[in-house]
Protein backbone atom coordinates (compact mmCIF):
# COMPACT_ATOMS: atom_id res chain seq x y z
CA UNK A 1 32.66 -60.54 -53.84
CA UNK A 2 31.62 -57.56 -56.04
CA UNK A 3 33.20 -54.70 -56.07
CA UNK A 4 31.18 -51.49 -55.29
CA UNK A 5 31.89 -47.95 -56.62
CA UNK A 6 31.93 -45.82 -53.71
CA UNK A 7 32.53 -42.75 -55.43
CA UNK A 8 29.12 -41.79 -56.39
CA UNK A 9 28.01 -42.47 -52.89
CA UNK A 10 30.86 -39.99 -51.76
CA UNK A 11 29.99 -37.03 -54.12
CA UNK A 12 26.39 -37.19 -52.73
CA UNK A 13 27.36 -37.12 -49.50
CA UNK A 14 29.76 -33.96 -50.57
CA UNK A 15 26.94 -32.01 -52.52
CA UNK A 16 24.44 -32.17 -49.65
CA UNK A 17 27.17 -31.15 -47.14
CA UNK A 18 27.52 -28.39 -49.22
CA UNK A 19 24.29 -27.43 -49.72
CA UNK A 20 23.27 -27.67 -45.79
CA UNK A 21 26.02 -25.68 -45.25
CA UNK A 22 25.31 -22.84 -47.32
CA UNK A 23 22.09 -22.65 -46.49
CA UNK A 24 23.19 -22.60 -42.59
CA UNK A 25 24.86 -19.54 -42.80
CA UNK A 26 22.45 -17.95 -45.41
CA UNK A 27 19.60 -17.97 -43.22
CA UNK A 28 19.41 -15.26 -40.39
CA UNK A 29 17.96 -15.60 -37.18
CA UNK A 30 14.42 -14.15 -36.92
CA UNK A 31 14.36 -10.79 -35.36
CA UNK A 32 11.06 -9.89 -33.65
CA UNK A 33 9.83 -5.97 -34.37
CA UNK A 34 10.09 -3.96 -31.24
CA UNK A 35 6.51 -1.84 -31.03
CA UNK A 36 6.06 1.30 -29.18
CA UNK A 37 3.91 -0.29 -26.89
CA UNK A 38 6.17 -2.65 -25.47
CA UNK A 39 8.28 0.24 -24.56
CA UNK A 40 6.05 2.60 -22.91
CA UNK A 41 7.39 2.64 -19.70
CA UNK A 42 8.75 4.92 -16.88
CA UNK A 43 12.69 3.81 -17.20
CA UNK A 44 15.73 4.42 -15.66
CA UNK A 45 19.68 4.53 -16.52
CA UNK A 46 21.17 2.29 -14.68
CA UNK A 47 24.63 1.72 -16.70
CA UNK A 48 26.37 3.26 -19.64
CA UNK A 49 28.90 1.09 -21.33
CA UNK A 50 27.91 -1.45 -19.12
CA UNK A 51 29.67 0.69 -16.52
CA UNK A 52 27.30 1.43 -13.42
CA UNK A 53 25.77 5.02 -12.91
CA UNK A 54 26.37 6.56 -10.03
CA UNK A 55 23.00 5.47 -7.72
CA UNK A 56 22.76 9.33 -6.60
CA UNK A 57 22.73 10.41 -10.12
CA UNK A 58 18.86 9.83 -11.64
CA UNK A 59 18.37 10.09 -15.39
CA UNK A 60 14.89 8.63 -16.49
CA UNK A 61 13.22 8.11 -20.02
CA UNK A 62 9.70 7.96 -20.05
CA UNK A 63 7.19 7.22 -22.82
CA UNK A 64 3.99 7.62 -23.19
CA UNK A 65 0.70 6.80 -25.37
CA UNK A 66 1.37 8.97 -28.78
CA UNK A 67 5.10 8.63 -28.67
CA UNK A 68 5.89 11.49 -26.35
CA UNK A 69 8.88 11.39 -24.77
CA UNK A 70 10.03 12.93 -21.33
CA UNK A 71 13.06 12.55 -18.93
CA UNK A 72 16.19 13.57 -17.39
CA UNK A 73 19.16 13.66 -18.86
CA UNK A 74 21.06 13.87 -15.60
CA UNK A 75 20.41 17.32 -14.47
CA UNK A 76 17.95 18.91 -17.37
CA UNK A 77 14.62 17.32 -17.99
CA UNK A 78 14.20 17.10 -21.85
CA UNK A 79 11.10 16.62 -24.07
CA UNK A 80 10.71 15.23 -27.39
CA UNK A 81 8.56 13.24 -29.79
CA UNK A 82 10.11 9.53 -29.75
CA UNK A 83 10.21 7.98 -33.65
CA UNK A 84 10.63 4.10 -34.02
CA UNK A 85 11.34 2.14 -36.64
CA UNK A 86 13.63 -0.82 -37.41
CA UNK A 87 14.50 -1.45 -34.02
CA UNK A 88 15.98 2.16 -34.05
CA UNK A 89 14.70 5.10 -32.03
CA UNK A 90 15.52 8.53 -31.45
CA UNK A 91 13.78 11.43 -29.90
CA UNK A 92 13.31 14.24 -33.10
CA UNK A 93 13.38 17.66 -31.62
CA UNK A 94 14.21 17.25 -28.46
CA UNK A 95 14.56 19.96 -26.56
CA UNK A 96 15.44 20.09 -22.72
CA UNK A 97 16.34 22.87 -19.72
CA UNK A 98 19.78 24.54 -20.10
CA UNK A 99 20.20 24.10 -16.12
CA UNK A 100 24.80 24.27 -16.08
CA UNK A 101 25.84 20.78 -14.98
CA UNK A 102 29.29 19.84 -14.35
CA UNK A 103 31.54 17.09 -13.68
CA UNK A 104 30.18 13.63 -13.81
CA UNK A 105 26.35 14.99 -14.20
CA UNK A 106 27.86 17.02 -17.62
CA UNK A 107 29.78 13.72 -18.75
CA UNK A 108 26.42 11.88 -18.25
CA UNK A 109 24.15 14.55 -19.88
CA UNK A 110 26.60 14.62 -23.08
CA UNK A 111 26.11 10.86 -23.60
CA UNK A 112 22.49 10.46 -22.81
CA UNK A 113 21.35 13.13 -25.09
CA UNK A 114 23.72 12.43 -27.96
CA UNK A 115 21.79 8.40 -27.84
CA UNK A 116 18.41 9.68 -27.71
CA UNK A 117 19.04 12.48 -30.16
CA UNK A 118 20.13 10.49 -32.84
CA UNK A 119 19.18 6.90 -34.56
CA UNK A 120 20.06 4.21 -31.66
CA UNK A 121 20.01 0.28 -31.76
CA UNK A 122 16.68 -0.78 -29.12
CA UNK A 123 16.77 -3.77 -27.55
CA UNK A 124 14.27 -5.13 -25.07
CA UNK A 125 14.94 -8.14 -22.49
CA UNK A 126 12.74 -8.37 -19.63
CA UNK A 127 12.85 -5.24 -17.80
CA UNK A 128 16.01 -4.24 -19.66
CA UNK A 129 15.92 -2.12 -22.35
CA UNK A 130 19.11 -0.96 -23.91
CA UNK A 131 20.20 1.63 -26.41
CA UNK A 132 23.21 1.18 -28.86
CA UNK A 133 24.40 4.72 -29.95
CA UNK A 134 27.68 5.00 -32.32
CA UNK A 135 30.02 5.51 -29.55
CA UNK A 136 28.03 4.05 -26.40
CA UNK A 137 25.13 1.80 -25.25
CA UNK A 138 22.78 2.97 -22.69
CA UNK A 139 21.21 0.31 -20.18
CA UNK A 140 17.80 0.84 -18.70
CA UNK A 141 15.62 -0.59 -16.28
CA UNK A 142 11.85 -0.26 -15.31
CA UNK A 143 11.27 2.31 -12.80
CA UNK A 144 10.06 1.22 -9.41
């Protein structure tokens, strides 16, 4: 019986491991391009930090054809120009009412307007659209 070298048959076996591996965790899933379009809704804050808003509490985001942007942060209705790009958005010069809200309507108002006014993560799921700020996520739904 003949004796067979196994050894190159093993190092094969390593290298293309290896190389499958590698290219495994080199390759990134594909991330589809969010377009204004598919966002151009009438929407409404249902959660922040995945936390329920109070139901008796309304803020809304709605945008329209040529990226305008309209809402209410909780108590003040704001206004803006929306800008999105990367899967990022933020409303640039947003301005809204000075109406004095306090409590949980003030806590609300900080957050919300802090996430639209600056660069936020967009996702888009369904119905769901959801905002990833530096300290907070914002969860919206289409309004009915």
């Amino acid at each position: 019986m003949k004796f067979i070298n196994k050894k190159p048959f093993f190092l094969t076996a390593l290298f293309l491991f290896a190389c499958s591996a590698e290219t495994a965790n080199t390759i990134e899933p594909e991330k589809k391009t969010i377009e204004l379009a598919q966002i151009q809704q009438q929407w409404v804050l249902v959660a922040i930090d995945k936390q329920a808003v109070n139901t008796k509490i309304t803020s809304t985001l709605t945008i329209a054809a040529g990226a305008k942007a309209t809402g209410n942060l909780a108590c003040n209705h704001f206004f803006g120009t929306l800008e999105l790009k990367d899967n990022r958005l933020r409303i640039d010069k947003m301005a809204s009412t000075r109406k004095m809200c306090q409590g949980e309507l003030n806590d609300i108002e900080l957050v919300v307007s802090s996430i639209l006014g600056d660069w936020s993560a967009v996702s888009l799921s369904g119905n769901k659209l959801t905002l990833l700020g530096a300290a907070h996520s914002l969860n919206y739904t289409i309004q009915q």
